[in-house]
Protein backbone atom coordinates (compact mmCIF):
# COMPACT_ATOMS: atom_id res chain seq x y z
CA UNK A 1 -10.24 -10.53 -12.75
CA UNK A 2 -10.46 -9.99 -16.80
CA UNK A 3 -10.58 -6.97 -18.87
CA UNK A 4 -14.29 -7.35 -18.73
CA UNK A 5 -14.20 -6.96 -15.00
CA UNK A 6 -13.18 -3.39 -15.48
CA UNK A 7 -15.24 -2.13 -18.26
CA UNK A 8 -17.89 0.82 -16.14
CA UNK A 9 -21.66 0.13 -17.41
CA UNK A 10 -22.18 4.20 -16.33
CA UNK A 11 -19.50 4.75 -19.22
CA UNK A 12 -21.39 2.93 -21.98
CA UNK A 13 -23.85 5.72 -22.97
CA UNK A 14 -21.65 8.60 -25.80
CA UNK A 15 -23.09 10.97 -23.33
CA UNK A 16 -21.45 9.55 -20.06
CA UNK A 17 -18.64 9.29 -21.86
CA UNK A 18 -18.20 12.50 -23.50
CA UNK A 19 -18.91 14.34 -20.77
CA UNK A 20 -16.25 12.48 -18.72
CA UNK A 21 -13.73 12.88 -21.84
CA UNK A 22 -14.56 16.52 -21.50
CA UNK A 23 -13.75 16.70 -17.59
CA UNK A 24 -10.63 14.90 -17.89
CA UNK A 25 -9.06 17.70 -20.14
CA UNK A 26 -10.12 20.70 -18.68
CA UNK A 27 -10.52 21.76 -14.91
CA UNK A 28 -14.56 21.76 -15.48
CA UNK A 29 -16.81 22.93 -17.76
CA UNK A 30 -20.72 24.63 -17.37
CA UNK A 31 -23.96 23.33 -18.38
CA UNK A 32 -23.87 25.41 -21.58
CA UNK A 33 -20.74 24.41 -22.28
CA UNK A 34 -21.11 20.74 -22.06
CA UNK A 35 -24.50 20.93 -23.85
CA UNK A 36 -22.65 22.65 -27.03
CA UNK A 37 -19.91 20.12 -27.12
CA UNK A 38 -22.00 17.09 -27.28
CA UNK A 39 -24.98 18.41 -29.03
CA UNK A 40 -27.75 17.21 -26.73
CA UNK A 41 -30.86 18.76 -25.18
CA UNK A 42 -31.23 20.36 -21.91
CA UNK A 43 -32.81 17.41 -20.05
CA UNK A 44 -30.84 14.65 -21.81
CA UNK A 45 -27.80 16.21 -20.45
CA UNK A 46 -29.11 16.79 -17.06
CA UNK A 47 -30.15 13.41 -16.57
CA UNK A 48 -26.52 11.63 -17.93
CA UNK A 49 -25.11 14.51 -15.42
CA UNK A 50 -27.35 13.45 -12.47
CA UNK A 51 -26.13 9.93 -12.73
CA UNK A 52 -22.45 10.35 -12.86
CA UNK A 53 -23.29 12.94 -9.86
CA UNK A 54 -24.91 10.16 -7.63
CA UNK A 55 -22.40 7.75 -8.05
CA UNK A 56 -20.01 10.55 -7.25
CA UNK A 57 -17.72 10.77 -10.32
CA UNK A 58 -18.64 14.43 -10.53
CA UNK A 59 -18.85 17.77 -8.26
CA UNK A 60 -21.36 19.97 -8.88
CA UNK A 61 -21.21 23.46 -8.35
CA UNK A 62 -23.70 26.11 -8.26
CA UNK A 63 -23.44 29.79 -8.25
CA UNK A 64 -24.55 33.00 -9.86
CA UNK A 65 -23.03 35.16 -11.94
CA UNK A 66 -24.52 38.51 -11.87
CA UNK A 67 -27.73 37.35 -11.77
CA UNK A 68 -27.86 34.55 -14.26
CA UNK A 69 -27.19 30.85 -12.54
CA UNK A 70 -24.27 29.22 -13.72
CA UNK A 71 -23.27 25.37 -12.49
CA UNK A 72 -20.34 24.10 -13.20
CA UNK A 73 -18.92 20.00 -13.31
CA UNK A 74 -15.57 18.75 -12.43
CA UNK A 75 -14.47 14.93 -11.85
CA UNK A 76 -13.53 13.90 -8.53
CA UNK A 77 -10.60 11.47 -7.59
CA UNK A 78 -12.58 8.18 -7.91
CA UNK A 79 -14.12 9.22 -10.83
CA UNK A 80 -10.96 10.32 -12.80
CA UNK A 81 -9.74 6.95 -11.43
CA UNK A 82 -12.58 5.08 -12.69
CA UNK A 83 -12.59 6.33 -15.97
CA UNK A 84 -9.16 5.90 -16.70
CA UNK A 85 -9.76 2.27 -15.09
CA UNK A 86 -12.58 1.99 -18.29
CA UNK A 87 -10.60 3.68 -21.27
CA UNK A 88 -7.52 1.36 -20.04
CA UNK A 89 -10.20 -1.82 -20.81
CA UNK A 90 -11.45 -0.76 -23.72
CA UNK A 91 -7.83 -0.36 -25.26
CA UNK A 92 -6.73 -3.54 -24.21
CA UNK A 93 -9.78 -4.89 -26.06
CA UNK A 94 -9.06 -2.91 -28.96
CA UNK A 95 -5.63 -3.90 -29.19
CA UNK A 96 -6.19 -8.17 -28.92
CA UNK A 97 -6.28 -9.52 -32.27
């Protein structure tokens, strides 16, 4: 099994990434929040979030505060464990010469 073997295809888009990046480093973030960090429309996000989600490297959560809807993201076990898995690859690629 090379280094290859544990690069994550769902990790190749900025978004994907950055959102996971994100995760890592704080508890969770919201949709509002993640959208200002990486600079992306509504539905761009949604879509990069909705495919981490179904591979279930994120938990979604949904409630309301006051009245105004507010979901928040978090990683899960096997996705922090994935991800690290992929940033461990791409150093040791980085670091070959």
């Amino acid at each position: 099994m090379g280094l290859i073997d544990d690069i994550n295809k769902l990790f190749d888009h900025r978004i994907r990434l950055g959102i996971m990046s994100i995760l890592m480093v704080n508890d969770d973030a919201d949709f509002n929040r993640l959208k200002e960090l990486l600079d992306v429309t509504d539905g761009n996000l949604a879509s990069h979030l909705k495919a981490l989600e179904k591979e279930e490297y994120i938990l979604v959560e949904k409630q309301f505060i006051g009245r105004k809807p507010n979901t928040r993201y978090s990683t899960t076990k096997l996705g922090r464990r994935e991800f690290r898995k992929h940033i461990n690859a791409l150093e040791k690629i980085i670091s070959k010469k």
